[in-house]
N, C-alpha and C. Protein backbone atom coordinates (compact mmCIF):
# COMPACT_ATOMS: atom_id res chain seq x y z
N UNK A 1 120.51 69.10 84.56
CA UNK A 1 121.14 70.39 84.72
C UNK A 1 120.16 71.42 85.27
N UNK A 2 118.89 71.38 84.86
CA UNK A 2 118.02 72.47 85.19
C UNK A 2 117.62 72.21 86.52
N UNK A 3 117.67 70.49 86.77
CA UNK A 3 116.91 70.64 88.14
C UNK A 3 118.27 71.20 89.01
N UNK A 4 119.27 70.42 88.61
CA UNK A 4 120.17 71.08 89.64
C UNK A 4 120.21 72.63 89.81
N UNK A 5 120.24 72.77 88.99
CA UNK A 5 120.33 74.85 88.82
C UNK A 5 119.38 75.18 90.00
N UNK A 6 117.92 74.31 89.52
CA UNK A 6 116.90 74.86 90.59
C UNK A 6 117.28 74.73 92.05
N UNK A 7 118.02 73.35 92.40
CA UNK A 7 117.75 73.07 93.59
C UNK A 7 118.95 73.86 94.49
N UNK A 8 119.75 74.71 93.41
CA UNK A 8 121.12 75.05 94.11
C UNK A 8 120.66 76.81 94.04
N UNK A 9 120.03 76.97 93.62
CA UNK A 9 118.87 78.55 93.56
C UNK A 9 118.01 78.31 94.80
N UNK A 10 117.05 77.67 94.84
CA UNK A 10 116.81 77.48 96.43
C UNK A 10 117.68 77.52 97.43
N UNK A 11 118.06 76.76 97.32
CA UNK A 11 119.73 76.33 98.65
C UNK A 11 119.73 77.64 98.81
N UNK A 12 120.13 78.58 97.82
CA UNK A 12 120.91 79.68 98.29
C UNK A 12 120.09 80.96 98.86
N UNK A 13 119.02 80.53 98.14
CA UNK A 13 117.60 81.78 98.38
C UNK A 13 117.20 81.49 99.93
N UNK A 14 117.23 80.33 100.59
CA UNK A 14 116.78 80.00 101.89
C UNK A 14 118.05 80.37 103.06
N UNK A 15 119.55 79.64 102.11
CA UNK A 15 120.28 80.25 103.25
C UNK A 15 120.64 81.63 103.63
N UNK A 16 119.87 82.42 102.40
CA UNK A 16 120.51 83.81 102.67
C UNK A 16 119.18 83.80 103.54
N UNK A 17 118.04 84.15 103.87
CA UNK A 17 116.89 84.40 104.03
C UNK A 17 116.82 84.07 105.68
N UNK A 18 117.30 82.66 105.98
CA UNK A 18 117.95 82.27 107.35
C UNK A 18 118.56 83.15 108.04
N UNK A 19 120.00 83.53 106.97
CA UNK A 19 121.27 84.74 107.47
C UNK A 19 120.22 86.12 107.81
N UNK A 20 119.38 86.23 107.24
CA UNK A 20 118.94 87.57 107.26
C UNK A 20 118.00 87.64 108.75
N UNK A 21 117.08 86.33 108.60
CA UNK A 21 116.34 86.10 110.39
C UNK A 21 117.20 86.20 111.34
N UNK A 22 117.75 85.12 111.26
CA UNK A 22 119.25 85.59 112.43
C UNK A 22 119.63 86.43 112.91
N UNK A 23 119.67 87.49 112.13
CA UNK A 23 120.46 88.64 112.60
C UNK A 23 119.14 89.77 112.88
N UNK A 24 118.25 89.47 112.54
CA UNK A 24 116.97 90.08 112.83
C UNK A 24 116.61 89.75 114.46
N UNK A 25 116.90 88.40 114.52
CA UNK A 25 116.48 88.20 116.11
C UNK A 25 117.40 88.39 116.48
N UNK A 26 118.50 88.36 116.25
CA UNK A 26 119.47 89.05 117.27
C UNK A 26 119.75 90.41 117.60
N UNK A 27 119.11 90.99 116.69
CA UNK A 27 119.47 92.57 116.91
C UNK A 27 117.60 92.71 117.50
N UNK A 28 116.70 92.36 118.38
CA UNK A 28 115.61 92.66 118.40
C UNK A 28 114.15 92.80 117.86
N UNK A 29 114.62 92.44 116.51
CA UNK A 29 113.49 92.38 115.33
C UNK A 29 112.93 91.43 115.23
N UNK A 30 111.44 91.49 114.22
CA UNK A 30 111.02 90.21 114.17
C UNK A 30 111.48 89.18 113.05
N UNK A 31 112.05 88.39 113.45
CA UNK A 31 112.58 87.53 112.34
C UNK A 31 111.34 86.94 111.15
N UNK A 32 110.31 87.24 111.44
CA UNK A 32 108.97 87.16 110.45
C UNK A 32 109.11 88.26 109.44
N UNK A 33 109.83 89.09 109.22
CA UNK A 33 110.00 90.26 108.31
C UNK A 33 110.65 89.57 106.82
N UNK A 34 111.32 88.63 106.81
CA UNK A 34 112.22 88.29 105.76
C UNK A 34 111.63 86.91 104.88
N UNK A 35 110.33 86.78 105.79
CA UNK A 35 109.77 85.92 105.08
C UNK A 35 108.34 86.51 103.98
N UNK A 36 108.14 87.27 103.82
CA UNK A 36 107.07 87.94 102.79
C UNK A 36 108.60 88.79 101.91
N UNK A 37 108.45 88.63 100.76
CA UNK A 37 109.75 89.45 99.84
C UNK A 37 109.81 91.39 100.22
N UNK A 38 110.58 92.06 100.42
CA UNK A 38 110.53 93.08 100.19
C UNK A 38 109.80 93.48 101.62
N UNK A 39 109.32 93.06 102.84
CA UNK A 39 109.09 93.55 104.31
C UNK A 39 109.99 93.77 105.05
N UNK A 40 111.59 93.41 104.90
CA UNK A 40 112.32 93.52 105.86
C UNK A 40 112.95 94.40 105.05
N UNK A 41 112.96 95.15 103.91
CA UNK A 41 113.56 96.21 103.79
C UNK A 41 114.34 97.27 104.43
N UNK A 42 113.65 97.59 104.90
CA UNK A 42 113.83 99.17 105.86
C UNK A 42 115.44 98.34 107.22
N UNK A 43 114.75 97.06 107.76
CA UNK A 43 116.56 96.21 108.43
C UNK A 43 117.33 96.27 107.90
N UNK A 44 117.11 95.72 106.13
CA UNK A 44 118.47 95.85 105.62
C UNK A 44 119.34 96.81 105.65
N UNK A 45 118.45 98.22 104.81
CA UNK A 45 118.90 99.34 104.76
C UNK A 45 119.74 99.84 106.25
N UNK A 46 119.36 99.36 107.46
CA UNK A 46 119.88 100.32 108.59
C UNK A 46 121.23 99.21 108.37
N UNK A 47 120.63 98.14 108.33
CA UNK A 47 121.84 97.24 108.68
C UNK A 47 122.48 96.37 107.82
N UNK A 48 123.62 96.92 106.45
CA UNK A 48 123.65 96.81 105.33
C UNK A 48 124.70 96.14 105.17
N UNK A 49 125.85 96.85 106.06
CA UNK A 49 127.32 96.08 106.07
C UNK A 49 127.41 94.69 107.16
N UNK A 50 126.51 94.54 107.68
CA UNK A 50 126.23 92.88 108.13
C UNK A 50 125.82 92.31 107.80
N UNK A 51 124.60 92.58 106.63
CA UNK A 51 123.60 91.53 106.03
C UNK A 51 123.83 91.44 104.41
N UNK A 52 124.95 92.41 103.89
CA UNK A 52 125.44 92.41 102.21
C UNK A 52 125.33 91.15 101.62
N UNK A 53 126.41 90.04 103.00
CA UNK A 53 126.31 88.63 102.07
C UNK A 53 125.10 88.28 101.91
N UNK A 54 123.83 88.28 103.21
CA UNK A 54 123.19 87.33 103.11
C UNK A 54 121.81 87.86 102.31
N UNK A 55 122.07 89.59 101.40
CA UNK A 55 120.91 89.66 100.97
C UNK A 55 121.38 89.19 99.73
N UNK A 56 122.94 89.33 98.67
CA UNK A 56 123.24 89.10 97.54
C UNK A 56 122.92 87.41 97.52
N UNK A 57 123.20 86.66 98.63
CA UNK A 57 122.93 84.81 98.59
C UNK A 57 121.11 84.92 98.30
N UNK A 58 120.35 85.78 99.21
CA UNK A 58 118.86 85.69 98.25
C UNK A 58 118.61 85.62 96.93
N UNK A 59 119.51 86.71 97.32
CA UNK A 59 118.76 87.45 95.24
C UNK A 59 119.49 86.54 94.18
N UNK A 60 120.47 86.22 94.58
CA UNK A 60 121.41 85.35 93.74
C UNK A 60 120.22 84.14 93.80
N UNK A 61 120.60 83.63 94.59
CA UNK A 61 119.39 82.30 94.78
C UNK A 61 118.32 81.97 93.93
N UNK A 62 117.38 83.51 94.26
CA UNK A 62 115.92 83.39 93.72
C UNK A 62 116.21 83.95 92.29
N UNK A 63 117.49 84.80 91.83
CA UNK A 63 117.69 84.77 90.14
C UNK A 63 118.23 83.43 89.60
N UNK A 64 118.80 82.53 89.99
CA UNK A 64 119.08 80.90 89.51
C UNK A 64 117.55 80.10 89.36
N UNK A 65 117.12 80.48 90.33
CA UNK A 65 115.57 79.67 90.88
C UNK A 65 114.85 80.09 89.24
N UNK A 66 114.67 81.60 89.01
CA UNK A 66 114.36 81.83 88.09
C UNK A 66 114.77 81.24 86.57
N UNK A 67 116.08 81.16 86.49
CA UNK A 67 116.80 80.99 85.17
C UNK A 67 116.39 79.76 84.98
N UNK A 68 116.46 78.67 86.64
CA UNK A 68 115.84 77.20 85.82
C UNK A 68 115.08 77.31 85.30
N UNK A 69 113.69 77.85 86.09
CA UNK A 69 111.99 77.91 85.43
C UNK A 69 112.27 78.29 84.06
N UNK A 70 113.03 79.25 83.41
CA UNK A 70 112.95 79.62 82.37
C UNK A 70 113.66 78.71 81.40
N UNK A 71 114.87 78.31 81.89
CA UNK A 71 115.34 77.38 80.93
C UNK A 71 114.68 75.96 81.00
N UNK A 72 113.93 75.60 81.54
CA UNK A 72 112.82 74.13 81.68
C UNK A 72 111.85 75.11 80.78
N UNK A 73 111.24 75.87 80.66
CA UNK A 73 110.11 76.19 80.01
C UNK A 73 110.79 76.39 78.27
N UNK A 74 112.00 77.20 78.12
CA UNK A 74 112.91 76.70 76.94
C UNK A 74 112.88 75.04 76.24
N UNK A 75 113.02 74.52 77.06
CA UNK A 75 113.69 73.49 76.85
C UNK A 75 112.05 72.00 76.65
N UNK A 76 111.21 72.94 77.41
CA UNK A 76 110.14 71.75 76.68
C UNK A 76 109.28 72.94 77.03
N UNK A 77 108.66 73.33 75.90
CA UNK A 77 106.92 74.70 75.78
C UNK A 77 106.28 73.82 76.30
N UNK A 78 105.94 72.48 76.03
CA UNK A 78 104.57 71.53 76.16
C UNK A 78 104.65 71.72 77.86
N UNK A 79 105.61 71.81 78.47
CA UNK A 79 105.11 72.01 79.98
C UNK A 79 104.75 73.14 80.95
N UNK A 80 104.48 74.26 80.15
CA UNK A 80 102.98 75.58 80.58
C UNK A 80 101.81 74.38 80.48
N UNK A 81 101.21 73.72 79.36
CA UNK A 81 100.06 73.25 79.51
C UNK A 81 99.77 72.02 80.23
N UNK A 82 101.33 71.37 80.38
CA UNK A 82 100.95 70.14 81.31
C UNK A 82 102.36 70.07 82.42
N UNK A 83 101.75 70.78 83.26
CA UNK A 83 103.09 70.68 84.48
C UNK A 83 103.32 69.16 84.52
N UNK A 84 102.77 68.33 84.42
CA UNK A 84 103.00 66.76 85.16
C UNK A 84 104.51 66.49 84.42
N UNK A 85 104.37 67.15 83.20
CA UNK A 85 105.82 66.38 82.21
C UNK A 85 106.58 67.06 83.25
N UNK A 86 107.12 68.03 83.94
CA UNK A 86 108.33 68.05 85.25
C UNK A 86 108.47 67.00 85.56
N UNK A 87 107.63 66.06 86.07
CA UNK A 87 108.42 64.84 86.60
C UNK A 87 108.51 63.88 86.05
N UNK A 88 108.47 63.61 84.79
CA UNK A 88 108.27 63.48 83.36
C UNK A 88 107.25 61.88 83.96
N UNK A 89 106.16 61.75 84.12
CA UNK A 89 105.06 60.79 84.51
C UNK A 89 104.32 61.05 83.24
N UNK A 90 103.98 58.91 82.55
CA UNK A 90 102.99 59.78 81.64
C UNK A 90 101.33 59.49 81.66
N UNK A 91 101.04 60.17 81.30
CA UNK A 91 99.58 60.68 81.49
C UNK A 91 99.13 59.56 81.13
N UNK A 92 98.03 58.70 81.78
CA UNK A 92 97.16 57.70 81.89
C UNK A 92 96.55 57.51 80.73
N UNK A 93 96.57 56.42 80.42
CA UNK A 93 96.26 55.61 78.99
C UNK A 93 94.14 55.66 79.11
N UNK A 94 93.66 55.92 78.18
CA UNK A 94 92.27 55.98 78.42
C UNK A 94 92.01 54.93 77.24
N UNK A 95 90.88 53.86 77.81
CA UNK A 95 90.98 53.37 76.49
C UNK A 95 89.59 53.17 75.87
C-alpha cells in the first residue's frame, strides 16, 4: 500500500511538473523554471487559469509522496537507522 501511495505521488508530482514545462515553452519561457521547487512561481501567478490543474496534480503528488514516507516511517521506526529494510534485503550474516 505505501509503495503504491508512493509511486502514484510521483506519477502525479512529474505529470503536473511536465503540464507546467509545456506550457512554459509554449508561451516563451524557460521550461527549466519548474524544475527547482518554487522558481517558476512568478509563471504561475501570471498564468493561473491554464496551469490550476497542473500546479494542484504537483502539490497533490508531492503531498501523497510525502504521506508514504511518513506512513513507511510509521509503520517500521527501525528504517531511519537502516534504509536497506525499504527493500526489505537482509543485512549480511558476519560470522
Amino acid at each position: 500500500m505505501v509503495e503504491t501511495l508512493f509511486i502514484v505521488g510521483l506519477t502525479l508530482c512529474l505529470t503536473g511538473t511536465l503540464a507546467c514545462m509545456r506550457d512554459a515553452d509554449q508561451k516563451g519561457t524557460s521550461a527549466l523554471l519548474f524544475v527547482v521547487p518554487l522558481v517558476g512561481l512568478g509563471h504561475v501567478r501570471e498564468n493561473w487559469s491554464d496551469l490550476w490543474w497542473a500546479v494542484l496534480l504537483r502539490v497533490g503528488g508531492f503531498a501523497l509522496a510525502l504521506l508514504a514516507i511518513g506512513m513507511l516511517a510509521v509503520r517500521d521506526p527501525l528504517v531511519l537507522d537502516q534504509p536497506q529494510r525499504v527493500f526489505h534485503t537482509a543485512a549480511p550474516t558476519v560470522l
